[in-house]
C-alpha atoms as a PDB file:
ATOM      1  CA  UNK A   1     253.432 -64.709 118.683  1.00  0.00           C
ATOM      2  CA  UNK A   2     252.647 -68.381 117.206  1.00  0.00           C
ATOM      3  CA  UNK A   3     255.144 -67.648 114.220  1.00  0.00           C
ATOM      4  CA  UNK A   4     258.278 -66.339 113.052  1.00  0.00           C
ATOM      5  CA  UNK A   5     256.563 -64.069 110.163  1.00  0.00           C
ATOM      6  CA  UNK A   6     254.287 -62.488 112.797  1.00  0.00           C
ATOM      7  CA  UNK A   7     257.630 -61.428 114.822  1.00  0.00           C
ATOM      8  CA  UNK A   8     259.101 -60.176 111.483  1.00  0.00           C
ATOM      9  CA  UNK A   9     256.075 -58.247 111.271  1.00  0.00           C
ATOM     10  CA  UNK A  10     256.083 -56.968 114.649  1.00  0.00           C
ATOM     11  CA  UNK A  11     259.825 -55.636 114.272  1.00  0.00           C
ATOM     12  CA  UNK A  12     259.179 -54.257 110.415  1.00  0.00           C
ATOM     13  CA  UNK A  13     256.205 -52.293 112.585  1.00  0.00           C
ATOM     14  CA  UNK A  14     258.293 -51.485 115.460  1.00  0.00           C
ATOM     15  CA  UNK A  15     260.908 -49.678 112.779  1.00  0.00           C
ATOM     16  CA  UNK A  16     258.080 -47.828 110.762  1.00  0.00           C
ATOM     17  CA  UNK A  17     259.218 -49.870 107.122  1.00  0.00           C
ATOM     18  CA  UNK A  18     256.721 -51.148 104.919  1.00  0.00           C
ATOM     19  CA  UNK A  19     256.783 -54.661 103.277  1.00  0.00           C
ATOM     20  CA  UNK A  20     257.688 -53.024 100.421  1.00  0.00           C
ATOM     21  CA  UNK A  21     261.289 -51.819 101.848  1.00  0.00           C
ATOM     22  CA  UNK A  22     261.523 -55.328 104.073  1.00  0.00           C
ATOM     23  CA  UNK A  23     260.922 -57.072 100.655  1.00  0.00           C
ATOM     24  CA  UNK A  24     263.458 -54.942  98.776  1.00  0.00           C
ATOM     25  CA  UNK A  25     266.279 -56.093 101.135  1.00  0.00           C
ATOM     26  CA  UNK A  26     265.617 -59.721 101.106  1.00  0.00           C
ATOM     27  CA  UNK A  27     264.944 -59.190  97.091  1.00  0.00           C
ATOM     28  CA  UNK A  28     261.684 -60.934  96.947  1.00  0.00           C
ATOM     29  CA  UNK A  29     258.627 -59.576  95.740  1.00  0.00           C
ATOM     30  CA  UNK A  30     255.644 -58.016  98.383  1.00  0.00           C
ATOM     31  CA  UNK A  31     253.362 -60.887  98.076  1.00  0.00           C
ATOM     32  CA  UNK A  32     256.135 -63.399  98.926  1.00  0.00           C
ATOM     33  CA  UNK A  33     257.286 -61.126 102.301  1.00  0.00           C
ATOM     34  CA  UNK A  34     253.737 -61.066 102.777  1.00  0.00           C
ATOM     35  CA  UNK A  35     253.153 -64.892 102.799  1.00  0.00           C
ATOM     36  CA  UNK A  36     256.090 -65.133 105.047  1.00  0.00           C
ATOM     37  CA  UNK A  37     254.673 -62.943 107.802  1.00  0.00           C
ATOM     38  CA  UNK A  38     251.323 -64.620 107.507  1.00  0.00           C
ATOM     39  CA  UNK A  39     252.902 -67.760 107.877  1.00  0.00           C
ATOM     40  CA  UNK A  40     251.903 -68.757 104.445  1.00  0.00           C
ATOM     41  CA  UNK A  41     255.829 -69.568 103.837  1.00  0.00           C
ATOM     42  CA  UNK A  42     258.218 -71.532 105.690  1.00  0.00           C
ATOM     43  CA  UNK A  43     261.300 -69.672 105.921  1.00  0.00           C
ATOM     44  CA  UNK A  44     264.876 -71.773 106.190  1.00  0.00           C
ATOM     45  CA  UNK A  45     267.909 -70.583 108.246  1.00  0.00           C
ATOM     46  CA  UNK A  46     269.624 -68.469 105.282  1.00  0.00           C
ATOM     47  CA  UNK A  47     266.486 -66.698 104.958  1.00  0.00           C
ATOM     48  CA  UNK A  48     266.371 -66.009 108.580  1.00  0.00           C
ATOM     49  CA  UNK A  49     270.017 -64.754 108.446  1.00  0.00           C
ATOM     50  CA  UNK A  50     269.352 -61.898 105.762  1.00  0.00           C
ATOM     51  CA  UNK A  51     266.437 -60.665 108.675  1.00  0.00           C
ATOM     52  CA  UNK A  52     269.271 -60.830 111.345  1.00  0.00           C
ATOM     53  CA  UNK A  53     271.364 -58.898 109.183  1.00  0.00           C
ATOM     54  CA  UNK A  54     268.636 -56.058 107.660  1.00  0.00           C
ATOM     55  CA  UNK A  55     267.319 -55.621 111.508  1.00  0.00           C
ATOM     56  CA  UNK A  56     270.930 -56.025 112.899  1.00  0.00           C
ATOM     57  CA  UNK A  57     269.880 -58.015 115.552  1.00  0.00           C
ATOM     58  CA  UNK A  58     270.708 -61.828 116.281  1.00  0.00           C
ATOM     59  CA  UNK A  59     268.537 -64.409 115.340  1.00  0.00           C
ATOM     60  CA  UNK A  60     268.104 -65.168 119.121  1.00  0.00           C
ATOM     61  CA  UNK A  61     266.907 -61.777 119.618  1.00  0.00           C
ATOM     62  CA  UNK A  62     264.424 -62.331 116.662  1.00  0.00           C
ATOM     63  CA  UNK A  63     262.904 -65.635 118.231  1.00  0.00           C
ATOM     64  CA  UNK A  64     262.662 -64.002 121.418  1.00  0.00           C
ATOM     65  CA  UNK A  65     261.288 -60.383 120.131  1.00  0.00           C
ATOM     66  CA  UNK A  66     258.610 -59.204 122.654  1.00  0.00           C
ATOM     67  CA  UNK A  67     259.099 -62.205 125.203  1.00  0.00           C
ATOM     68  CA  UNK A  68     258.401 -60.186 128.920  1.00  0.00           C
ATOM     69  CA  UNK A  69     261.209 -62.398 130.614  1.00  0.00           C
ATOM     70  CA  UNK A  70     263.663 -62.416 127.354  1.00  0.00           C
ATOM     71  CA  UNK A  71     265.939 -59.768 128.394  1.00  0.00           C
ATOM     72  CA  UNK A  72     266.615 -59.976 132.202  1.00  0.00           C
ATOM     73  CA  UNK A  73     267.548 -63.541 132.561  1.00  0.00           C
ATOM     74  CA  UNK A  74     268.599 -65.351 129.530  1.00  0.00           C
ATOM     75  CA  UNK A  75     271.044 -62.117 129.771  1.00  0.00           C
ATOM     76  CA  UNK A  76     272.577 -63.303 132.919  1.00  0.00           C
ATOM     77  CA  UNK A  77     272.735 -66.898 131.710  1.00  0.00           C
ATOM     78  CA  UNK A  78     274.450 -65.995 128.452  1.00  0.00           C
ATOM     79  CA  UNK A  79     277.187 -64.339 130.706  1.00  0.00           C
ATOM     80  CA  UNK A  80     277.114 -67.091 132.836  1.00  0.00           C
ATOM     81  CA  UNK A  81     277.522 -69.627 129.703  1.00  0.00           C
ATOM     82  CA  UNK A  82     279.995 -67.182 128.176  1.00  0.00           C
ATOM     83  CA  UNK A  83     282.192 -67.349 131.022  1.00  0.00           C
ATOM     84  CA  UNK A  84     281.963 -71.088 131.482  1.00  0.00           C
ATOM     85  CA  UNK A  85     282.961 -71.438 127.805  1.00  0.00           C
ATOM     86  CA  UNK A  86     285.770 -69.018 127.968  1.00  0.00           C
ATOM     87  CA  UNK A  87     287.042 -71.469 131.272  1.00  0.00           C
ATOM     88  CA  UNK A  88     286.793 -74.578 129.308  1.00  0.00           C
ATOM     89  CA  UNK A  89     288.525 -72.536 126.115  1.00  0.00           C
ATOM     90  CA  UNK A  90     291.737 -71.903 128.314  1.00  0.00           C
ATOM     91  CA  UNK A  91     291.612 -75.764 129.771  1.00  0.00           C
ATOM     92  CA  UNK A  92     291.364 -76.586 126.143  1.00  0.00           C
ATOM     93  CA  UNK A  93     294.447 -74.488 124.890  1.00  0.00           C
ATOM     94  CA  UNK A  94     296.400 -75.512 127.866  1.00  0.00           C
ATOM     95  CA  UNK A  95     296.080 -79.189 127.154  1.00  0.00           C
ATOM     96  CA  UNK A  96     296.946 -78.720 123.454  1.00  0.00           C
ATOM     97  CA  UNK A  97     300.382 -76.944 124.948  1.00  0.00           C
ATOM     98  CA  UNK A  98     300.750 -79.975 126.725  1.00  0.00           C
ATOM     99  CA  UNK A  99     300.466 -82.302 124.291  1.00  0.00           C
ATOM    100  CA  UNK A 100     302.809 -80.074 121.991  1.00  0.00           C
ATOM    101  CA  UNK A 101     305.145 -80.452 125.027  1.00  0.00           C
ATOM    102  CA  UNK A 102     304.912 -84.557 125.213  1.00  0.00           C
ATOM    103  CA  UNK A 103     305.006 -84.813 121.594  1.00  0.00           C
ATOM    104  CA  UNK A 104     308.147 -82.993 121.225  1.00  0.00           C
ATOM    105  CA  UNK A 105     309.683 -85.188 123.882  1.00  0.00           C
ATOM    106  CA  UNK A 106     308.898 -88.448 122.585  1.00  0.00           C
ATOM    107  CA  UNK A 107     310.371 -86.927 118.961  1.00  0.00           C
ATOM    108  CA  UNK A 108     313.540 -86.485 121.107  1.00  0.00           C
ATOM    109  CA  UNK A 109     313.548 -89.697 122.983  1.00  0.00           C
ATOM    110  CA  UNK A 110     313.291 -91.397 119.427  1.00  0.00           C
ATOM    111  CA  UNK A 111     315.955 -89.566 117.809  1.00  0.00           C
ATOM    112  CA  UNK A 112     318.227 -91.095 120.603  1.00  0.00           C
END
């Protein structure tokens, strides 16, 4: 799909709701959901959110709704990102014990 209102339309489908009830939600009238699916509308990042939120799915999954490869591999490299991060979050907590450590020592060594 060339455009984000044609994947909110796509998922609105997908669920059976009407741009009436998507509209409701997002509190904005039918013709203005309407212009945003058609592309009439650029939509910002806070209206974005309130789609994650009334399709309860991430805004990642919303970019990449009906993408063929979406869901095997950027899987895998999420986990594999995920764990990297969680690595680097432990180095990170480590060195801030350390520097606790070296900071209370040269406290003491003053104090002397």
């Amino acid at each position: 799909m060339k455009n984000i209102g044609g994947v909110l339309k796509a998922i609105r489908i997908k669920r059976g709701w009407g741009q009436r009830d998507v509209a409701m939600f997002i509190n904005i009238s039918i013709p203005a959901y309407s212009k945003i699916e058609t592309g009439v509308t650029d939509m910002n990042l806070s209206r974005l959110e309130q789609f994650a939120d009334l399709f309860e799915m991430s805004l990642v999954e919303i970019v990449n709704f009906g993408k063929a490869d979406y869901h095997g591999k950027n899987d895998e490299e999420l986990d594999n990102l995920n764990a990297k991060l969680k690595k680097l979050d432990a180095e990170v907590i480590d060195l801030q014990r350390k520097m606790i450590i070296l900071l209370d020592e040269i406290s003491q060594h003053g104090k002397k």
